[in-house]
N, C-alpha and C. Protein backbone atom coordinates (compact mmCIF):
# COMPACT_ATOMS: atom_id res chain seq x y z
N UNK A 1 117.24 26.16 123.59
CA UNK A 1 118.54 25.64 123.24
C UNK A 1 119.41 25.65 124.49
N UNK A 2 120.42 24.37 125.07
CA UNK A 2 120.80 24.39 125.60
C UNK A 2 122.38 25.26 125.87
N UNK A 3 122.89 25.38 127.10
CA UNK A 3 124.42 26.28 126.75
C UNK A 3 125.17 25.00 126.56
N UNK A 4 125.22 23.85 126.11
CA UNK A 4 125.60 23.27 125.23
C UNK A 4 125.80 23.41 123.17
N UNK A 5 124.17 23.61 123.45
CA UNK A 5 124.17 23.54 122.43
C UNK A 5 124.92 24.56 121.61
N UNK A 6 124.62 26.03 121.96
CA UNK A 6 124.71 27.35 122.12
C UNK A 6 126.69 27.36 121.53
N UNK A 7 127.39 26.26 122.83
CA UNK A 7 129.09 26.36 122.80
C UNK A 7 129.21 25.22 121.35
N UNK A 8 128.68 24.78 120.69
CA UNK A 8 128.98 23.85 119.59
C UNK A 8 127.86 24.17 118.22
N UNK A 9 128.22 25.50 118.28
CA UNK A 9 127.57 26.12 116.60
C UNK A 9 126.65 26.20 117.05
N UNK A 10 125.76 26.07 118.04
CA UNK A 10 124.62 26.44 117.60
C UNK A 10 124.28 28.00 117.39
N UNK A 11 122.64 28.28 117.43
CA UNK A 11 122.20 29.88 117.27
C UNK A 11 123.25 30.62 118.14
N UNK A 12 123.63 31.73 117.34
CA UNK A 12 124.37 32.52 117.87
C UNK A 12 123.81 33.74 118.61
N UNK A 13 123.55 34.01 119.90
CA UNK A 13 122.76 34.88 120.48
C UNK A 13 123.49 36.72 120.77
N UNK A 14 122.42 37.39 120.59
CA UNK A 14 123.19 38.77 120.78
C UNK A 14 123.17 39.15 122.20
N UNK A 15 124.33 39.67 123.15
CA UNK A 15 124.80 40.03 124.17
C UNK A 15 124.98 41.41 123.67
N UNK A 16 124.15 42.26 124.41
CA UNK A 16 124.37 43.88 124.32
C UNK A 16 124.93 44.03 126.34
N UNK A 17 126.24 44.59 126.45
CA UNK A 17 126.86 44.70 127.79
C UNK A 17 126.55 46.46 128.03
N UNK A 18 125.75 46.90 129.11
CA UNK A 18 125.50 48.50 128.87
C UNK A 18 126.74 48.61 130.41
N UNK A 19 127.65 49.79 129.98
CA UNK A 19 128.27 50.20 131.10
C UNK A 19 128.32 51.63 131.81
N UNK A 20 126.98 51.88 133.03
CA UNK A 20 126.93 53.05 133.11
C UNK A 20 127.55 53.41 134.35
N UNK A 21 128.65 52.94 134.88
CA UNK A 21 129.48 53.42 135.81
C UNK A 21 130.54 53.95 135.38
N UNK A 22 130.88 54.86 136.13
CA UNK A 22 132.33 55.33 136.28
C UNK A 22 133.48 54.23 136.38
N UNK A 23 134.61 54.09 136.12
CA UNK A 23 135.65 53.29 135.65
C UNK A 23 136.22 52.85 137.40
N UNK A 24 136.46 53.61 137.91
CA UNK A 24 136.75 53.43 139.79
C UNK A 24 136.34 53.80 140.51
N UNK A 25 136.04 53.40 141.82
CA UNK A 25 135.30 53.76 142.83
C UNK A 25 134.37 52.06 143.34
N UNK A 26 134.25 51.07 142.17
CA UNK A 26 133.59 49.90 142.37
C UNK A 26 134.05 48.99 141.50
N UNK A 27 133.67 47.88 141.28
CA UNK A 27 134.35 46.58 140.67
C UNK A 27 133.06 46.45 139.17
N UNK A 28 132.47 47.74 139.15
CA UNK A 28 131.23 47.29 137.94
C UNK A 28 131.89 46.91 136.52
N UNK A 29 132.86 48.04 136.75
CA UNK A 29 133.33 48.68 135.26
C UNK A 29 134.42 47.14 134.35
N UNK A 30 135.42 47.14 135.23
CA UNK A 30 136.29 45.93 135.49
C UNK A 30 135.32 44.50 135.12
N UNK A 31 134.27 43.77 136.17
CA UNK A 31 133.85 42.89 135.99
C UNK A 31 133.43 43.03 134.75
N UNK A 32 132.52 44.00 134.06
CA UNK A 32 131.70 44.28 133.02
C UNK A 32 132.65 43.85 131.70
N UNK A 33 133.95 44.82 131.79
CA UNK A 33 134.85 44.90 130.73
C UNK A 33 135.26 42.64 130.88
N UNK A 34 135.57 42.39 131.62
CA UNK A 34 135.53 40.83 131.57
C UNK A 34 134.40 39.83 131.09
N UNK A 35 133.59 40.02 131.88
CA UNK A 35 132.12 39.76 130.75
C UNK A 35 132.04 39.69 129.76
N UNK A 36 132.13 40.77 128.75
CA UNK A 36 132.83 41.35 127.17
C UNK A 36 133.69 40.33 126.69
N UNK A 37 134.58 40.18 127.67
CA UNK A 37 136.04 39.65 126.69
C UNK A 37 135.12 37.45 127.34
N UNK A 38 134.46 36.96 127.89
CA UNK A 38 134.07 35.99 128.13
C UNK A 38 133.20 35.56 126.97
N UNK A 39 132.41 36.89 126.85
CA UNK A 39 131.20 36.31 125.71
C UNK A 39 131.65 36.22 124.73
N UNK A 40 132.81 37.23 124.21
CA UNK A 40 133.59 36.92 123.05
C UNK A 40 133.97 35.83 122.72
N UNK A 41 134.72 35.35 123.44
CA UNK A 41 135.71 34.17 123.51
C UNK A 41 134.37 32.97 123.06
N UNK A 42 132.81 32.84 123.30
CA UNK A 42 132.34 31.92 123.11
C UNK A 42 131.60 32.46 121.86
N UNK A 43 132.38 33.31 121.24
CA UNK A 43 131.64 33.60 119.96
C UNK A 43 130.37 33.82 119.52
N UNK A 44 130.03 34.93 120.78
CA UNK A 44 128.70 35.49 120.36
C UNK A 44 128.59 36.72 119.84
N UNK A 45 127.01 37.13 119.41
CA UNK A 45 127.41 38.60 118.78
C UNK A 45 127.86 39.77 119.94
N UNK A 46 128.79 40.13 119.97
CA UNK A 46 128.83 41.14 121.16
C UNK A 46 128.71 42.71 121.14
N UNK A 47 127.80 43.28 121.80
CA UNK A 47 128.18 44.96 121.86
C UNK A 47 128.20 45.36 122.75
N UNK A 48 128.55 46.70 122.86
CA UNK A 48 128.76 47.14 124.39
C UNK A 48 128.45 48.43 124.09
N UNK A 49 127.65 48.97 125.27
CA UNK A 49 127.07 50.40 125.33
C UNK A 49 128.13 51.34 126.56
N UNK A 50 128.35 52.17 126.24
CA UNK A 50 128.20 53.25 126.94
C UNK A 50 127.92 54.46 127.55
N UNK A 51 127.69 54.42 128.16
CA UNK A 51 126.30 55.80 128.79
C UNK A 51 126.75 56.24 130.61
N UNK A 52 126.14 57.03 130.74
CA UNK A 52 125.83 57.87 131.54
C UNK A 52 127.50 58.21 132.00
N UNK A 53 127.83 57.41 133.47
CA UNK A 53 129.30 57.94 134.00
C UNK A 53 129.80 56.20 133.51
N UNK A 54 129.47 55.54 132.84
CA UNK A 54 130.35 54.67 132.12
C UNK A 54 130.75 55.05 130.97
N UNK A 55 130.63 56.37 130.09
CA UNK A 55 131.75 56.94 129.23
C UNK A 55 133.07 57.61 129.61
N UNK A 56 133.39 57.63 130.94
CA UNK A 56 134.49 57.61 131.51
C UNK A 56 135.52 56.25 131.48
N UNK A 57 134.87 55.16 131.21
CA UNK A 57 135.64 54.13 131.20
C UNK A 57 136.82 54.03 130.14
N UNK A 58 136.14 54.92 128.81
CA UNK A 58 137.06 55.18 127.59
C UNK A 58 137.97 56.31 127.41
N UNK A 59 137.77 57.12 128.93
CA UNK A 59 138.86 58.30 128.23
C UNK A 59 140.41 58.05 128.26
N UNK A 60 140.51 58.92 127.66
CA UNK A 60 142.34 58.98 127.27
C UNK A 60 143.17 59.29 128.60
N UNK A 61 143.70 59.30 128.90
CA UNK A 61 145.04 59.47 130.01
C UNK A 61 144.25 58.96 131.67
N UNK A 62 144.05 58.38 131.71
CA UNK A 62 143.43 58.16 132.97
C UNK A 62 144.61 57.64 133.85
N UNK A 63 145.05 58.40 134.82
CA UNK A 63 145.61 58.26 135.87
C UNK A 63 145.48 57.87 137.18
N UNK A 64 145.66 56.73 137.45
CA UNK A 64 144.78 56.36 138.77
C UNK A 64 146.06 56.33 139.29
N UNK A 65 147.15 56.75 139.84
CA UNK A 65 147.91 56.12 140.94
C UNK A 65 147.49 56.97 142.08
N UNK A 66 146.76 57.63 142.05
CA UNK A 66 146.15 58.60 143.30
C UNK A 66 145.23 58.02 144.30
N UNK A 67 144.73 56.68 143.51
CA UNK A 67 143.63 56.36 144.22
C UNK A 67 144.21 54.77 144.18
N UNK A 68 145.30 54.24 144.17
CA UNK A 68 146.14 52.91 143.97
C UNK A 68 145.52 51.63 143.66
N UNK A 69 144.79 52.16 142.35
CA UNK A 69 144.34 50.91 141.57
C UNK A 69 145.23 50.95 140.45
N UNK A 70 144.82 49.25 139.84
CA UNK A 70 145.93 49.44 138.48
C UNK A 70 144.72 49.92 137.34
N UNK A 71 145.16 50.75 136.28
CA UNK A 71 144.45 51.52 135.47
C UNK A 71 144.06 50.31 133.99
N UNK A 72 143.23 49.95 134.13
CA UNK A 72 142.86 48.55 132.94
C UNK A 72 142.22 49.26 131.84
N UNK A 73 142.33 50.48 131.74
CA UNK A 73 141.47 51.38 130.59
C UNK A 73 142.07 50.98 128.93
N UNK A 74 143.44 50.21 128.93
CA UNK A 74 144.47 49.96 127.91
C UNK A 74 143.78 48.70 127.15
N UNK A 75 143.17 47.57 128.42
CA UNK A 75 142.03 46.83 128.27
C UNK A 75 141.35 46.89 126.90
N UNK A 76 140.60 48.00 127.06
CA UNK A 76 139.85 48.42 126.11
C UNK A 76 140.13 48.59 124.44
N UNK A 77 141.30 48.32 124.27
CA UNK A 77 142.56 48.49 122.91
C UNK A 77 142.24 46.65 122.67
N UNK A 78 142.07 45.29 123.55
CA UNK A 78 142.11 44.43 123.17
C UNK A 78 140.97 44.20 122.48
N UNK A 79 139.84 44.61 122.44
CA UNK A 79 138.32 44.09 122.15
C UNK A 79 138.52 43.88 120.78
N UNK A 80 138.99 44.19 120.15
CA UNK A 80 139.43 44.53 118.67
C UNK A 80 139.86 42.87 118.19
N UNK A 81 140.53 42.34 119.21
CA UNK A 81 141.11 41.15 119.12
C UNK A 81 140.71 40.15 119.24
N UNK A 82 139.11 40.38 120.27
CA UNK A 82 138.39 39.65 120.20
C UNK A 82 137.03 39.47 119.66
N UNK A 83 137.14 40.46 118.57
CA UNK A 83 136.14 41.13 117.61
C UNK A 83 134.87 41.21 118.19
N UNK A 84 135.22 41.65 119.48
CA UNK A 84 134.35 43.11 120.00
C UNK A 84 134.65 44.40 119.27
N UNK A 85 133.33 44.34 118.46
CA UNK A 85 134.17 45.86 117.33
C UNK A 85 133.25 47.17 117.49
N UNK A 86 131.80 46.27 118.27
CA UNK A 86 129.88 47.21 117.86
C UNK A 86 130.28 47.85 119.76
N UNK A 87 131.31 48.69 119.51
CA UNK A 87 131.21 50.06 120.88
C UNK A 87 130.77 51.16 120.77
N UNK A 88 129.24 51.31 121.32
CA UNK A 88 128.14 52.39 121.11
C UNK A 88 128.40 53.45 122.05
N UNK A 89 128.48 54.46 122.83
CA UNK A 89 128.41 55.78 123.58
C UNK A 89 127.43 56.78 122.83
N UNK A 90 126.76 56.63 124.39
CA UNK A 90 125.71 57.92 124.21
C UNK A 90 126.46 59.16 124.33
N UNK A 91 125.48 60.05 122.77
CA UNK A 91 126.31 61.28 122.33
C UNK A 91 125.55 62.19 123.63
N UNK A 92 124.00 62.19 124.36
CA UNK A 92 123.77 62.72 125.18
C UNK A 92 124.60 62.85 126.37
N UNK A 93 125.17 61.75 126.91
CA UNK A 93 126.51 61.32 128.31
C UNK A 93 127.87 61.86 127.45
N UNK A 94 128.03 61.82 126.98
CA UNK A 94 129.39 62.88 126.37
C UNK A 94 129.48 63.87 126.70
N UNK A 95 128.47 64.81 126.17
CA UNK A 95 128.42 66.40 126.20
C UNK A 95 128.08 66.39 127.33
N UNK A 96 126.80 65.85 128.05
CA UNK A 96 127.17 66.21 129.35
C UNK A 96 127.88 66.37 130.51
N UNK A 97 129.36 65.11 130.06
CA UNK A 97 130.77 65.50 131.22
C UNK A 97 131.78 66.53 130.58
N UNK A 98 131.53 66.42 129.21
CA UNK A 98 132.55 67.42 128.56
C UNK A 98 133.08 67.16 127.41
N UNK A 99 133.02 65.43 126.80
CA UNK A 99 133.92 64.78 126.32
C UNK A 99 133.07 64.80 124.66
N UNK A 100 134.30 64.54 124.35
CA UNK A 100 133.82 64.05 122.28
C UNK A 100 134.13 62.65 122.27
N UNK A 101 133.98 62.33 121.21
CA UNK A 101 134.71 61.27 120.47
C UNK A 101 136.14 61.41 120.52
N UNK A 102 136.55 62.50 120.34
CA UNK A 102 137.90 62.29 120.18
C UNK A 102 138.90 62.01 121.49
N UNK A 103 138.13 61.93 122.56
CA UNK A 103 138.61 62.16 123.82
C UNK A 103 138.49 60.51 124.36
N UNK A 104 138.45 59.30 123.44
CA UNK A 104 138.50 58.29 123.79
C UNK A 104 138.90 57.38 123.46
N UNK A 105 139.11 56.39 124.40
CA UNK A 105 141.10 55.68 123.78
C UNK A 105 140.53 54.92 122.77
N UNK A 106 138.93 54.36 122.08
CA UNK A 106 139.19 53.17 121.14
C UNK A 106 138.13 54.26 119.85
N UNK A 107 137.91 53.81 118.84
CA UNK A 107 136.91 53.64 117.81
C UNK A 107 135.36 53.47 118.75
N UNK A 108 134.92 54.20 118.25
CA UNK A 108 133.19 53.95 119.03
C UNK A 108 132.28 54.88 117.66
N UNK A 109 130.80 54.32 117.97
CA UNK A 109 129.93 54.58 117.15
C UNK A 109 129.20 55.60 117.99
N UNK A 110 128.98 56.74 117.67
CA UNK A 110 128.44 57.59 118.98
C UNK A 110 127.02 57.50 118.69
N UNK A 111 125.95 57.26 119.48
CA UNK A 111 124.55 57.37 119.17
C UNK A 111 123.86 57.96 120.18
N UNK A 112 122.20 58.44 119.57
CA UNK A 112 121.33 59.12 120.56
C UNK A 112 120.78 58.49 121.28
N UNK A 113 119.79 59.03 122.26
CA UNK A 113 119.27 57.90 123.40
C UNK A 113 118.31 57.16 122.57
N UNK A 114 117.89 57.39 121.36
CA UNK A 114 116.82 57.45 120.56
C UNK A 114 117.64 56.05 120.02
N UNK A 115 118.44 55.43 119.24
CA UNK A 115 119.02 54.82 119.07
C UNK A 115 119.26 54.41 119.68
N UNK A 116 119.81 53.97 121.00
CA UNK A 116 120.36 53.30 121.33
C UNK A 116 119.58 52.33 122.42
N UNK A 117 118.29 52.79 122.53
CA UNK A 117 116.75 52.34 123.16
C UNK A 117 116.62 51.22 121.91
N UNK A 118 116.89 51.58 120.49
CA UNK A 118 116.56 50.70 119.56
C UNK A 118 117.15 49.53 119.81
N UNK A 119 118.73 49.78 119.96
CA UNK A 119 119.78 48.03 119.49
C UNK A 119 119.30 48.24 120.86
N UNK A 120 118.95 48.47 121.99
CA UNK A 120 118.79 47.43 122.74
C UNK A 120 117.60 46.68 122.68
N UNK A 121 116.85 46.76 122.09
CA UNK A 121 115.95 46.18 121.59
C UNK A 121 116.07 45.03 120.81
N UNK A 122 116.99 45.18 120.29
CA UNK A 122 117.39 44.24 119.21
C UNK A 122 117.87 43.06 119.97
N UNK A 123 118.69 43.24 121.18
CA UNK A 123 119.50 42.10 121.80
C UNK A 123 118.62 40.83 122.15
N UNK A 124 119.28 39.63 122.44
CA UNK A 124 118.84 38.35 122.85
C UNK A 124 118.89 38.85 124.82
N UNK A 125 119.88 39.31 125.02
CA UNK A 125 120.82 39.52 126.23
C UNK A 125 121.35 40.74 126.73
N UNK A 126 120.39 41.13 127.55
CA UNK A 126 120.83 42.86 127.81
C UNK A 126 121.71 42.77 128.99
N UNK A 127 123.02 42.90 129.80
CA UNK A 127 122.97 43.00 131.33
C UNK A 127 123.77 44.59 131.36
N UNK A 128 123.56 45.22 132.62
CA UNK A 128 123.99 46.21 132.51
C UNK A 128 124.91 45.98 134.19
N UNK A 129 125.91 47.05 133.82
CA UNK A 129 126.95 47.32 135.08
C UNK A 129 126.79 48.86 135.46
């Protein structure tokens, strides 16, 4: 099927976005989170993983004026809007920086590595940042 076809109803393909960087220090996290809000917009199925030091991308108070980037973590509050809703975090990359669920700015589905080896399985479209 062409990306014609694809932008005018056709099969709707699944995009799983995995983000295992840290939020600053590189342009992964940022491009990645844009990606997300692109595939949305063409109305595909979208999810997004998070794992390893890309569960930093969701925490709460993130303060960057130390390092003089602008802080796009608020970003993450729009997906909702663009019914990006399937936000997975590995419960293994949690505990290992410190963090819960509760320690992150949106709604997420927390899963094991065991799971989350599965939906990626499932995808049409894996890319990772």
């Amino acid at each position: 099927m062409s990306d014609e076809e694809m932008m005018e109803g056709g099969v709707q393909k699944k995009f799983c976005y995995v983000n295992r960087t840290a939020p600053y220090g590189t342009v992964y996290a940022l491009e990645a989170l844009e990606v997300v809000l692109i595939g949305a917009a063409f109305e595909q199925d979208v999810s997004v993983i998070f794992m390893d030091d890309g569960v930093f991308q969701l925490a709460k108070g993130q303060d960057t004026a130390g390092i003089g980037m602008k802080n796009f973590s608020p970003t993450y509050r729009a997906l909702e809007m663009y019914d990006v809703e399937k936000l997975y975090v590995s419960k293994e990359s949690l505990e290992a920086r410190g963090l819960s669920e509760d320690d992150l700015l949106v709604d997420v589905e927390v899963k094991t590595a065991a799971e989350i080896r599965d939906l990626m399985e499932e995808q049409d479209v894996l890319l990772t940042f």
